[in-house]
Protein backbone atom coordinates (compact mmCIF):
# COMPACT_ATOMS: atom_id res chain seq x y z
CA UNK A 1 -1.45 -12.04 -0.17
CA UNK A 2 1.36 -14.34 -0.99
CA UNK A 3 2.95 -16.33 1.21
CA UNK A 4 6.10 -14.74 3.44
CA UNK A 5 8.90 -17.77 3.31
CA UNK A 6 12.13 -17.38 5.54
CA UNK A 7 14.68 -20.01 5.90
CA UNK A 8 15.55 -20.11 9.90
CA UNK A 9 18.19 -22.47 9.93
CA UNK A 10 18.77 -25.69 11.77
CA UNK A 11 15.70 -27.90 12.04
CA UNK A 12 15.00 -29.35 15.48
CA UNK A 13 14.39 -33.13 14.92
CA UNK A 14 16.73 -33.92 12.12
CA UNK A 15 19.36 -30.95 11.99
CA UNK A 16 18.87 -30.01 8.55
CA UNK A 17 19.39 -26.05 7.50
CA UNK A 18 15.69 -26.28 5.74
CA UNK A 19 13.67 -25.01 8.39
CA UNK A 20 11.27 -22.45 7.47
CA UNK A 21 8.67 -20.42 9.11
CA UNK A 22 6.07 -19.24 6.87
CA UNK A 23 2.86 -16.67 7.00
CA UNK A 24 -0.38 -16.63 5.30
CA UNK A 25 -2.65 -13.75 5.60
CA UNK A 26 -6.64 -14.35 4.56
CA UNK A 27 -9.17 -11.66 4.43
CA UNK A 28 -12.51 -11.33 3.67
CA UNK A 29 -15.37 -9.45 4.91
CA UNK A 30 -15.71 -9.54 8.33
CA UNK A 31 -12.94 -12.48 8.96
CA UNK A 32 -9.38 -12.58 8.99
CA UNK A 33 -7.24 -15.71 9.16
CA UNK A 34 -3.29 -15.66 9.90
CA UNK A 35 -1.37 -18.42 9.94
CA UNK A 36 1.65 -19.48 10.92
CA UNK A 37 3.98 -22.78 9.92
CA UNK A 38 7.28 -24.02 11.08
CA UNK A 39 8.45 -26.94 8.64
CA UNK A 40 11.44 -28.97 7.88
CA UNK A 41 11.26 -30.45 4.21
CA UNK A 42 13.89 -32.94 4.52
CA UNK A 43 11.97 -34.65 7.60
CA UNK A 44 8.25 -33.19 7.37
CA UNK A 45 8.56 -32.16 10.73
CA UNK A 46 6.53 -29.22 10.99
CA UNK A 47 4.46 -26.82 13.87
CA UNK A 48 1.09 -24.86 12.34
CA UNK A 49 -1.30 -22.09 14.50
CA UNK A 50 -3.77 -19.97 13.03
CA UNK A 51 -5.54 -16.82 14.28
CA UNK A 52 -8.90 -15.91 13.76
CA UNK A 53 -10.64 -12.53 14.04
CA UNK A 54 -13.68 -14.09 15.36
CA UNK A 55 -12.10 -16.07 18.13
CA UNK A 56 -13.27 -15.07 21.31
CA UNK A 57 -9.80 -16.79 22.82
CA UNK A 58 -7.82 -14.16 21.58
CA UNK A 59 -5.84 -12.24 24.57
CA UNK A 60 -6.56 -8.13 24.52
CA UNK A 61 -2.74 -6.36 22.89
CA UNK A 62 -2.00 -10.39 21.54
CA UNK A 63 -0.59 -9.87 17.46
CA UNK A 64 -1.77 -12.50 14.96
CA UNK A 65 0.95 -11.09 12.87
CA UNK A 66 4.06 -12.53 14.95
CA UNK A 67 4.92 -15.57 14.74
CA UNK A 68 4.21 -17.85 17.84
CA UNK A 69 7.15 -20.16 17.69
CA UNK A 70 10.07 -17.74 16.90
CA UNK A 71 8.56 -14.07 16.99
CA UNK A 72 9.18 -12.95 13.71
CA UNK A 73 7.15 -10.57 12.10
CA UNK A 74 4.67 -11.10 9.16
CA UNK A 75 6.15 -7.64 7.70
C-alpha cells in the first residue's frame, strides 16, 4: 500500500506549515505492521509508533489504523 501523506499545518517546535502525519500499512502472512509518523521537514522534528498484530500489548477495541498523535484515520 502506498503511503497516506496529509499536511496538518503548523509544526510544533519550529512553526513551519510542513507538518505531516503519514501512514504505512504492511501485510504479510500472519503479521501486520501500521505505522504512524508526525514530521516537520524544515526542522526534522518528527514523532513515529508502529502497531503490530503480534503484540501482546495491544489494548482489546484499540485501532492500529488511527493515528496516535492527532486521530486521523488511515482511510
Amino acid at each position: 500500500m502506498p503511503r497516506n501523506r496529509r499536511i496538518l499545518g503548523e509544526c510544533p517546535r519550529c512553526g513551519q506549515d510542513n507538518y505531516t502525519c503519514s501512514y504505512n500499512h504492511f501485510q504479510t502472512e500472519g503479521l501486520r505492521i501500521d505505522s504512524w509518523e508526525h514530521k516537520c521537514p524544515d526542522c526534522g522534528y518528527r514523532e513515529t509508533q508502529a502497531f503490530r498484530s503480534d503484540a501482546d500489548d495491544l489494548a482489546d477495541g484499540f485501532d492500529p489504523e488511527i493515528c496516535p498523535f492527532c486521530e486521523r484515520s488511515a482511510t
